[in-house]
PDB file of N, CA and C in Angstrom:
ATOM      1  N   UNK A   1    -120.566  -4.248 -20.887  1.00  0.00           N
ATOM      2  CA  UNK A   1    -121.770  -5.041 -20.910  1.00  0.00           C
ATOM      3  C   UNK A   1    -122.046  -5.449 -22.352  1.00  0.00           C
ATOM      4  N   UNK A   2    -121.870  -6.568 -22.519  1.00  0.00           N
ATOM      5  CA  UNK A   2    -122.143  -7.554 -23.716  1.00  0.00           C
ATOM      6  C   UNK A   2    -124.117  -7.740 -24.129  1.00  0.00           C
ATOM      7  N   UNK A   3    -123.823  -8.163 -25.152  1.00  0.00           N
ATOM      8  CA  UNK A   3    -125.488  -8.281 -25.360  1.00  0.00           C
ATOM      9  C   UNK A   3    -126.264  -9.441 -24.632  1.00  0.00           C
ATOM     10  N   UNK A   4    -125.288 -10.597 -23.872  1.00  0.00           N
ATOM     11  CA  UNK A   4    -125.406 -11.414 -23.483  1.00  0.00           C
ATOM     12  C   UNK A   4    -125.090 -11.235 -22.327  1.00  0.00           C
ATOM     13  N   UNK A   5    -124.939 -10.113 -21.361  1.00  0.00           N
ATOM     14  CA  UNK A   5    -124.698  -9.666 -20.459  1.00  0.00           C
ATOM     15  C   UNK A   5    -123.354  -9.154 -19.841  1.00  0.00           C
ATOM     16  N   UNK A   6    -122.693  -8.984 -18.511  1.00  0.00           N
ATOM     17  CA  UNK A   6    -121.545  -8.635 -18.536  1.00  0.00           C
ATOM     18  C   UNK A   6    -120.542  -9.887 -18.974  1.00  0.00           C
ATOM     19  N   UNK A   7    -119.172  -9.277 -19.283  1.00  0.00           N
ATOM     20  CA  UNK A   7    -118.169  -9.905 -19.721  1.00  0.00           C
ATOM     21  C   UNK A   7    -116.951  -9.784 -18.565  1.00  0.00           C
ATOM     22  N   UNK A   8    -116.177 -10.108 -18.291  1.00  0.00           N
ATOM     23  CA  UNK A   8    -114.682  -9.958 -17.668  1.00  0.00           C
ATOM     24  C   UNK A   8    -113.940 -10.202 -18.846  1.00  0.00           C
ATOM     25  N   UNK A   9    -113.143  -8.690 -18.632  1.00  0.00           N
ATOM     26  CA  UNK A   9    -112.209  -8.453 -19.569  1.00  0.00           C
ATOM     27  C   UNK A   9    -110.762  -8.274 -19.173  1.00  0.00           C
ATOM     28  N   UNK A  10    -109.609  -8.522 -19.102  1.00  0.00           N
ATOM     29  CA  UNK A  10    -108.373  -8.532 -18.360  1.00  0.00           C
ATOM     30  C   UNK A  10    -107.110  -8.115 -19.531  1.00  0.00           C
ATOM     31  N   UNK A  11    -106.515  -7.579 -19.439  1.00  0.00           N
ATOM     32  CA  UNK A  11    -105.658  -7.054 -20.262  1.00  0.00           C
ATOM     33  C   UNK A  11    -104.545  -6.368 -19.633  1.00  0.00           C
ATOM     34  N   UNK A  12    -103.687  -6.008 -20.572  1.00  0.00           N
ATOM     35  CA  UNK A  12    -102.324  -5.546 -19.919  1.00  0.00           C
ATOM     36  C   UNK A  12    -101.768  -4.508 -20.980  1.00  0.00           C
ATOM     37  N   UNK A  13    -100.545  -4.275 -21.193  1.00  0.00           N
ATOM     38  CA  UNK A  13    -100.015  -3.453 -22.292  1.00  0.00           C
ATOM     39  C   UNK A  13     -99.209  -4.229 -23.339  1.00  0.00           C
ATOM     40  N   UNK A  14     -99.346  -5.779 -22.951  1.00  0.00           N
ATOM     41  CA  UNK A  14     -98.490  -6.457 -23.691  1.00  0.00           C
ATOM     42  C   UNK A  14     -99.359  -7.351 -24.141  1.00  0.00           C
ATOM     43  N   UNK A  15     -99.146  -8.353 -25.011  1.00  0.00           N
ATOM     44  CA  UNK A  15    -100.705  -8.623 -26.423  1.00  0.00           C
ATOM     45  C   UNK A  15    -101.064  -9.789 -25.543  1.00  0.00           C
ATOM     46  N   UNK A  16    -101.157 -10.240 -24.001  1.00  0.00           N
ATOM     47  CA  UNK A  16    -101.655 -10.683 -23.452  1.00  0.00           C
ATOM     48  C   UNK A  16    -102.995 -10.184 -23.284  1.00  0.00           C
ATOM     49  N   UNK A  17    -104.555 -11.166 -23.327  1.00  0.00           N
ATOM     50  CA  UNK A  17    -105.714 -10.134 -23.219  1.00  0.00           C
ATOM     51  C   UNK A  17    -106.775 -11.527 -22.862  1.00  0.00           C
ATOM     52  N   UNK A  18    -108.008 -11.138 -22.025  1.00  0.00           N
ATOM     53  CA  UNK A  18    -108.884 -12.658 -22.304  1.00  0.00           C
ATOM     54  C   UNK A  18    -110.477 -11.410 -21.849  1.00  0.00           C
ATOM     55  N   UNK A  19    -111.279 -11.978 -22.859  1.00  0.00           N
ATOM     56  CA  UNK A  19    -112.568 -11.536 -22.044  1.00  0.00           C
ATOM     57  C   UNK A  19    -113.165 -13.234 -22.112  1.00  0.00           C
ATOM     58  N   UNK A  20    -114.557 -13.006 -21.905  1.00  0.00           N
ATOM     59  CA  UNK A  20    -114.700 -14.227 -20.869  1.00  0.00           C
ATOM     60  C   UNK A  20    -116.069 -14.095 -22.090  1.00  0.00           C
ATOM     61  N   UNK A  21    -116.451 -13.258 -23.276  1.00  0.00           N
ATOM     62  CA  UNK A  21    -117.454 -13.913 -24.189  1.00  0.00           C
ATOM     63  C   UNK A  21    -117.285 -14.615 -25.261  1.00  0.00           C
ATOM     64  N   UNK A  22    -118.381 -15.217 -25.663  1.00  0.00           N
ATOM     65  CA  UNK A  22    -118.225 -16.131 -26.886  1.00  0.00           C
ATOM     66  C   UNK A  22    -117.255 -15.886 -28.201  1.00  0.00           C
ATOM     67  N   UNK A  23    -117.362 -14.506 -28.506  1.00  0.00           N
ATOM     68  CA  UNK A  23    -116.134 -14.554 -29.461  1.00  0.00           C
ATOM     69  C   UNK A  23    -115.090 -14.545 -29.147  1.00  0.00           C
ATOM     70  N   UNK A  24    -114.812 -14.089 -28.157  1.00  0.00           N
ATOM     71  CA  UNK A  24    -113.495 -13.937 -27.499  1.00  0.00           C
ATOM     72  C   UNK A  24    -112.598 -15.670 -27.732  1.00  0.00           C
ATOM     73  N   UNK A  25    -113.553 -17.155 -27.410  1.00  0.00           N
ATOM     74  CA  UNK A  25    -113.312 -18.289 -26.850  1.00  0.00           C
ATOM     75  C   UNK A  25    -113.336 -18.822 -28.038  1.00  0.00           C
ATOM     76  N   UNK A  26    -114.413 -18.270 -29.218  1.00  0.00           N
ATOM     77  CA  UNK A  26    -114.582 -19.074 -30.661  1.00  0.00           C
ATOM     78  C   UNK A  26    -114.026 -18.641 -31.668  1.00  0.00           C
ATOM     79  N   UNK A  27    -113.955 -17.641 -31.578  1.00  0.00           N
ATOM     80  CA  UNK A  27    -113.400 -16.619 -32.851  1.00  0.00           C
ATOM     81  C   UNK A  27    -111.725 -15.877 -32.438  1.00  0.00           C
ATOM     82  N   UNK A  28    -111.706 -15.613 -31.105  1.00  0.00           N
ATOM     83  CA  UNK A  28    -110.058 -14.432 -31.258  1.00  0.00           C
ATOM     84  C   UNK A  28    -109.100 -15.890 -31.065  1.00  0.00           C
ATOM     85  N   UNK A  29    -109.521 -16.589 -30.116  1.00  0.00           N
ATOM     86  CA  UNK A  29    -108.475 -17.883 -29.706  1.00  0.00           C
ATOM     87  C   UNK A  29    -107.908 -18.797 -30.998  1.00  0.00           C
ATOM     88  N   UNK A  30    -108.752 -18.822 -31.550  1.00  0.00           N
ATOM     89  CA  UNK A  30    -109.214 -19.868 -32.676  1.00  0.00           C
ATOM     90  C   UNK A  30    -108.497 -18.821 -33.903  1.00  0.00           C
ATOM     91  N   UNK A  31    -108.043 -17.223 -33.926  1.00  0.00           N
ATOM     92  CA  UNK A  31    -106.919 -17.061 -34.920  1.00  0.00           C
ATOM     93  C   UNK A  31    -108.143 -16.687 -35.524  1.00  0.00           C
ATOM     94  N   UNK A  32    -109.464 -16.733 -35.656  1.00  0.00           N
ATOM     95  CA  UNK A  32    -110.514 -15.860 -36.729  1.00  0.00           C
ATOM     96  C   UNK A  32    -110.308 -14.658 -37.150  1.00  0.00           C
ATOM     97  N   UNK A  33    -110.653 -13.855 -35.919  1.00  0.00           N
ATOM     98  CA  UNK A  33    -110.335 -12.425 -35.500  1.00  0.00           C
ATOM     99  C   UNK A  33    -109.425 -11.832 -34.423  1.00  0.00           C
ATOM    100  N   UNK A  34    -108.784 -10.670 -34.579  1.00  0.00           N
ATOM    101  CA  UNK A  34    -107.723 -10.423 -33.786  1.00  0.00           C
ATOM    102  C   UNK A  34    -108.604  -9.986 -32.041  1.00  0.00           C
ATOM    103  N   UNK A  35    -109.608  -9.316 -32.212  1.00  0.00           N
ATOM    104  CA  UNK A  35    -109.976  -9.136 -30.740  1.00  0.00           C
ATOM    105  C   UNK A  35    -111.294  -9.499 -30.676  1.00  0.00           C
ATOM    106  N   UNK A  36    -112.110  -8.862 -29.732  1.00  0.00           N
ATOM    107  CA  UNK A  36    -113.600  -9.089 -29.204  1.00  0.00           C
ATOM    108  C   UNK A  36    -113.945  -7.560 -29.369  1.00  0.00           C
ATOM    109  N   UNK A  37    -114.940  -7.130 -29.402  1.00  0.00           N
ATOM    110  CA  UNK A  37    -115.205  -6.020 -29.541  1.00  0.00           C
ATOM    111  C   UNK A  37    -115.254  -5.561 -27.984  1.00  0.00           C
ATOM    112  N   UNK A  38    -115.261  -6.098 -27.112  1.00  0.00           N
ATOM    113  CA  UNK A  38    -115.551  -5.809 -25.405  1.00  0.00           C
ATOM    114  C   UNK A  38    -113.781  -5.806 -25.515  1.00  0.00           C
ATOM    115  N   UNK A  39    -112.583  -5.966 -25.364  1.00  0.00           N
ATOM    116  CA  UNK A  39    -111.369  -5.725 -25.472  1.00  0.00           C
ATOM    117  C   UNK A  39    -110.860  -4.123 -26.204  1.00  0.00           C
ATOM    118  N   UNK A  40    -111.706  -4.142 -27.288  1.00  0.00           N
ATOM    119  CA  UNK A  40    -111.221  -3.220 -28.125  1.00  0.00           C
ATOM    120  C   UNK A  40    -111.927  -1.851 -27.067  1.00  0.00           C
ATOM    121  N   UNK A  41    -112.999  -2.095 -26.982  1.00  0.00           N
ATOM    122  CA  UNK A  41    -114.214  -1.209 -25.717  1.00  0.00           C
ATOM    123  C   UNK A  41    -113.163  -0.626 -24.750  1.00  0.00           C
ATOM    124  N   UNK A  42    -112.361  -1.880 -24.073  1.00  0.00           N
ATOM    125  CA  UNK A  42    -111.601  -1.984 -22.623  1.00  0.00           C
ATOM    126  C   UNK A  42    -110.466  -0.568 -23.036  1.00  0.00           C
ATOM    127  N   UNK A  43    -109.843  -1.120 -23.967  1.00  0.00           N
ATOM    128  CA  UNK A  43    -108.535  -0.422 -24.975  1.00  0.00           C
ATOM    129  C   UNK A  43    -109.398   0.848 -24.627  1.00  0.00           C
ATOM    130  N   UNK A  44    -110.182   0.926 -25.703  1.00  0.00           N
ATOM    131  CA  UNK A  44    -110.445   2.873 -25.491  1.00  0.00           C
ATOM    132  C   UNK A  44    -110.834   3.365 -24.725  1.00  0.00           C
ATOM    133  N   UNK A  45    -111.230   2.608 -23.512  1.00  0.00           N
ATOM    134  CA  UNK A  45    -111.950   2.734 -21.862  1.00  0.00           C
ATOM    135  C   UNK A  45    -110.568   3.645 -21.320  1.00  0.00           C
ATOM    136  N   UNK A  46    -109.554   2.734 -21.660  1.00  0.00           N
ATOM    137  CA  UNK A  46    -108.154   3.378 -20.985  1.00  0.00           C
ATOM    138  C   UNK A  46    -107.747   4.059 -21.331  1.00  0.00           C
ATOM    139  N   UNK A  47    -107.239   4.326 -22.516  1.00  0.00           N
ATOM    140  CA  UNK A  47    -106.724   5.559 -23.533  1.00  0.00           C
ATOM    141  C   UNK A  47    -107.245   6.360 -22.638  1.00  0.00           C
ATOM    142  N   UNK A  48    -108.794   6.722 -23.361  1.00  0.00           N
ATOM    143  CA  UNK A  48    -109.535   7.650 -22.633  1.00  0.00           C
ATOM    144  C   UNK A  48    -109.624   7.935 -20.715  1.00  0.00           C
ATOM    145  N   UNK A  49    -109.204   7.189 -20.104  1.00  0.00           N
ATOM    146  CA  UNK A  49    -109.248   7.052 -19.009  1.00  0.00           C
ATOM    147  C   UNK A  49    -110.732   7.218 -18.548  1.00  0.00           C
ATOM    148  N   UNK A  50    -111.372   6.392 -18.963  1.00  0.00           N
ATOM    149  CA  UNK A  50    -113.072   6.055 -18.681  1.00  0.00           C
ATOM    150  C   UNK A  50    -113.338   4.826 -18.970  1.00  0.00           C
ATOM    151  N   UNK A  51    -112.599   4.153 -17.254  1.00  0.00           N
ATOM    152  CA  UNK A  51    -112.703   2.796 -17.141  1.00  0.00           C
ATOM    153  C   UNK A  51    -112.677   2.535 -15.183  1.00  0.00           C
ATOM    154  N   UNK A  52    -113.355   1.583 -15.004  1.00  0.00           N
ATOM    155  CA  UNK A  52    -113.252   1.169 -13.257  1.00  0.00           C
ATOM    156  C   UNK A  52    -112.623   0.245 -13.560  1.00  0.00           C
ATOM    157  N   UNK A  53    -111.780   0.081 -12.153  1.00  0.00           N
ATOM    158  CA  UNK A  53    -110.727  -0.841 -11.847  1.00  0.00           C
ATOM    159  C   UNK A  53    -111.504  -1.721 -10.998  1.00  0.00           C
ATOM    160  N   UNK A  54    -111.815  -3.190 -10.562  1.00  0.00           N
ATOM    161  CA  UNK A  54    -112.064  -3.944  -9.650  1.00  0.00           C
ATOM    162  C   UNK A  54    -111.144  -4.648  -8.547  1.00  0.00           C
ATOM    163  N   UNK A  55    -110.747  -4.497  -7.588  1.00  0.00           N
ATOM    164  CA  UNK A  55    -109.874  -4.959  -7.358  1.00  0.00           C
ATOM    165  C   UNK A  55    -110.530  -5.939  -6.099  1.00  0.00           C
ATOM    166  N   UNK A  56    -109.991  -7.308  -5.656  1.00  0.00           N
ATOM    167  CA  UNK A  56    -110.145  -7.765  -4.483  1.00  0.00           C
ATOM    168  C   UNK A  56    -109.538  -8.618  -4.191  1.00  0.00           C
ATOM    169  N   UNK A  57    -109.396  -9.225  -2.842  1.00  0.00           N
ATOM    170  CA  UNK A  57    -108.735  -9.843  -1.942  1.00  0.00           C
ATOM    171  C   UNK A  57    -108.104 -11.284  -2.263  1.00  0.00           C
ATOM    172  N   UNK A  58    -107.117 -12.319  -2.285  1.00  0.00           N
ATOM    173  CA  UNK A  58    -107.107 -13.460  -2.235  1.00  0.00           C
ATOM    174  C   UNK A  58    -108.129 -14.094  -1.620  1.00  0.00           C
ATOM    175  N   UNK A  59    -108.553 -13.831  -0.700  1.00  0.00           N
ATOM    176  CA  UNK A  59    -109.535 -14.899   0.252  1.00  0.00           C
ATOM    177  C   UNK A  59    -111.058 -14.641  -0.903  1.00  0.00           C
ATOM    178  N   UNK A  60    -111.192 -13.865  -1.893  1.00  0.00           N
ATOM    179  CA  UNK A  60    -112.174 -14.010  -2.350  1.00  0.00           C
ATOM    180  C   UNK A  60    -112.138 -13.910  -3.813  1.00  0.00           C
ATOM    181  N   UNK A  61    -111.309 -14.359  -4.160  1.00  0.00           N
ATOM    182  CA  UNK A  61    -110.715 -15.354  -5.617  1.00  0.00           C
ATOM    183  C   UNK A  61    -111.135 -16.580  -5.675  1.00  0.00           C
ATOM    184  N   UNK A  62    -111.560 -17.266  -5.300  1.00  0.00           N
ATOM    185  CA  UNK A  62    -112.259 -19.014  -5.281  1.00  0.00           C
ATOM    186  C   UNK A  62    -113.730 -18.336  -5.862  1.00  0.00           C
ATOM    187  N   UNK A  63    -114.180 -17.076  -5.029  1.00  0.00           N
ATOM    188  CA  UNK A  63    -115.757 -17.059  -5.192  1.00  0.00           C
ATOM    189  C   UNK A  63    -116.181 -16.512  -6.593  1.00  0.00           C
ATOM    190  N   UNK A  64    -115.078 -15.621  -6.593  1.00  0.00           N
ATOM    191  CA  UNK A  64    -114.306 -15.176  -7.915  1.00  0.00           C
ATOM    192  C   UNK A  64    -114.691 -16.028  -9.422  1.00  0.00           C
ATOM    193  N   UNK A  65    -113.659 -16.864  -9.267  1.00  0.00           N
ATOM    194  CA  UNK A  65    -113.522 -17.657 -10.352  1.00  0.00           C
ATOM    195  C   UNK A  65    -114.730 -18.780 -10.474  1.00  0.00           C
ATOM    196  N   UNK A  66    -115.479 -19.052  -9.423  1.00  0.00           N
ATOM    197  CA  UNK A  66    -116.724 -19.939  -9.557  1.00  0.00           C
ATOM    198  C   UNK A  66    -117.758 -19.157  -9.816  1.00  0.00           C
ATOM    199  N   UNK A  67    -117.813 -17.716  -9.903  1.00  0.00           N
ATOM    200  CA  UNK A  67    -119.081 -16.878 -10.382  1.00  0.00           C
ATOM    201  C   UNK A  67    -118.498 -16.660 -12.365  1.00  0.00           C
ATOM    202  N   UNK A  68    -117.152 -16.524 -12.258  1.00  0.00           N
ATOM    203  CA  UNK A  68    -116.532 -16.316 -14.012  1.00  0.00           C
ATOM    204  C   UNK A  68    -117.230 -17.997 -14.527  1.00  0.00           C
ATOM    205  N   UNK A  69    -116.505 -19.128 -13.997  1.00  0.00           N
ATOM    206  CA  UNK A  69    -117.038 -19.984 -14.725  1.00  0.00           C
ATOM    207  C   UNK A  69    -118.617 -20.101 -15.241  1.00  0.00           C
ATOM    208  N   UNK A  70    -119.049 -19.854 -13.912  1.00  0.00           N
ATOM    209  CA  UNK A  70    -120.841 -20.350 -14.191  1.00  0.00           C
ATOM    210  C   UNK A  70    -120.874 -19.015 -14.801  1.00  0.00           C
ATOM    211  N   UNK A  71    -120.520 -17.880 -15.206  1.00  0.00           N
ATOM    212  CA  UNK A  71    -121.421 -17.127 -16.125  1.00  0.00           C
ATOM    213  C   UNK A  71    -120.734 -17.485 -17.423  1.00  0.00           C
ATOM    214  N   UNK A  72    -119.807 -18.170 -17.944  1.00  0.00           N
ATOM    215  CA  UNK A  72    -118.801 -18.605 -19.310  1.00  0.00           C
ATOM    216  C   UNK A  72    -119.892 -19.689 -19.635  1.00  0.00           C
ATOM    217  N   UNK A  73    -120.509 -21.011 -18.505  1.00  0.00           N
ATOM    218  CA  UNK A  73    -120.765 -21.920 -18.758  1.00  0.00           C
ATOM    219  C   UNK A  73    -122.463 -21.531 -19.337  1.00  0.00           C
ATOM    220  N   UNK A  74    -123.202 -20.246 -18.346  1.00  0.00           N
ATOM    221  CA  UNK A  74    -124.484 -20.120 -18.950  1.00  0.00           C
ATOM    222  C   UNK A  74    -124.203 -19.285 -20.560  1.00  0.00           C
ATOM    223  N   UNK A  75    -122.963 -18.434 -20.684  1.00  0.00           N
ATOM    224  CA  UNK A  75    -123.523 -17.948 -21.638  1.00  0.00           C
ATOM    225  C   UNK A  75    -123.187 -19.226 -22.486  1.00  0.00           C
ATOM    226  N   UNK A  76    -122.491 -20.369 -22.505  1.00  0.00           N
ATOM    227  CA  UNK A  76    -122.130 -21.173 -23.673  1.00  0.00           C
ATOM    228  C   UNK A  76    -123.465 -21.949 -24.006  1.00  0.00           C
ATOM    229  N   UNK A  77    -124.051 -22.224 -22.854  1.00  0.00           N
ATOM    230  CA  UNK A  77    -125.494 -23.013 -23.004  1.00  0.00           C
ATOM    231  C   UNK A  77    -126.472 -21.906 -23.742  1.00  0.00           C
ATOM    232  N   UNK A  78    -126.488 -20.763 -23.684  1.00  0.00           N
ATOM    233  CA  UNK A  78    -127.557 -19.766 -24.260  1.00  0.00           C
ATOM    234  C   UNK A  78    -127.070 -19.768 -25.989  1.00  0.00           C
ATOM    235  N   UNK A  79    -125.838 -19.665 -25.879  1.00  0.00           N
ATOM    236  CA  UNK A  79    -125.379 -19.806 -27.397  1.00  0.00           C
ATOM    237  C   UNK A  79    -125.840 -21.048 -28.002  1.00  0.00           C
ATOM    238  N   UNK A  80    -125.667 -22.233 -27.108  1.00  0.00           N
ATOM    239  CA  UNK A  80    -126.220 -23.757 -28.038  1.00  0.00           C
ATOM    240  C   UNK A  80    -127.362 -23.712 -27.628  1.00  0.00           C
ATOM    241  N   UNK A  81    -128.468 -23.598 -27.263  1.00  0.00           N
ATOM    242  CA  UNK A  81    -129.709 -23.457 -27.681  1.00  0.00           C
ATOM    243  C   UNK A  81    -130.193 -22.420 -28.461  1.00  0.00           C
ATOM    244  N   UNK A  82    -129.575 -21.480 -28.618  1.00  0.00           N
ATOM    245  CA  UNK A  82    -130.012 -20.678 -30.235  1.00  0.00           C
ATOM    246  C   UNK A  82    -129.597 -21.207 -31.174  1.00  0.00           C
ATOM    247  N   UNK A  83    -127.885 -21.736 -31.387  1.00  0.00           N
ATOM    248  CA  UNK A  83    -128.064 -22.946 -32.540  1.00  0.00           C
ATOM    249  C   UNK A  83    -128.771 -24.064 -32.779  1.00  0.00           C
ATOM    250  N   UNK A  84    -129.207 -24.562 -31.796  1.00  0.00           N
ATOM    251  CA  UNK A  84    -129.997 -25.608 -32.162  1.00  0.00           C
ATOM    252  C   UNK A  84    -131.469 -25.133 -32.753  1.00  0.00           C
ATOM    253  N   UNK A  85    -131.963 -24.094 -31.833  1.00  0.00           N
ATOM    254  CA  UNK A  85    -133.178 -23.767 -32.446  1.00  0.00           C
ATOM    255  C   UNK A  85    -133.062 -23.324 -33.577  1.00  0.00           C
ATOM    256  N   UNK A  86    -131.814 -22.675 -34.302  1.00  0.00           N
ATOM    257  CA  UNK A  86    -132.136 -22.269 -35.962  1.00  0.00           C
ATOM    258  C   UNK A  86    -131.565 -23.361 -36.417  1.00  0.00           C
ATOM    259  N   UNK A  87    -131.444 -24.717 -36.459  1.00  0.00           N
ATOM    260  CA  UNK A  87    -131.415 -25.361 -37.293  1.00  0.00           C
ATOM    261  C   UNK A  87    -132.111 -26.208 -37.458  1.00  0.00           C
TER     262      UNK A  87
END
């Protein structure tokens, strides 16, 4: 749970990795910084083995990926109206 609420975080053992918050999309993609701090979280979630697995169905992957977008798309709108308001 991000400060901006939850994140989807997906990772593997190989330097494949995506969470779904703002730094993750502005800053790790973009070569700024190497991770997100919710990745690095995920990482020691597992080590430690103090992490839930989600798992579900094909038939509910569409509902899936249209609840990931609209929460990518509100947090991007919450981010540009705090920039705009501090400037």
């Amino acid at each position: 749970m991000g400060r901006e609420g939850d994140c989807l975080v997906d990772f593997d053992d190989t330097d494949r990795a995506y969470c779904s918050c703002y730094d993750f999309h502005f800053r790790v993609l973009s070569g700024s910084v190497p991770s997100c701090y919710h990745l690095l979280a995920a990482r020691l979630a597992r080590a430690e083995s103090k992490f839930e697995t989600i798992s579900f169905a094909d038939e509910e992957f569409e509902g899936f990926l249209r609840a990931l977008v609209s929460d990518i798309a509100s947090n991007l709108r919450t981010k540009n109206r705090k920039i705009s308001s501090s400037s």
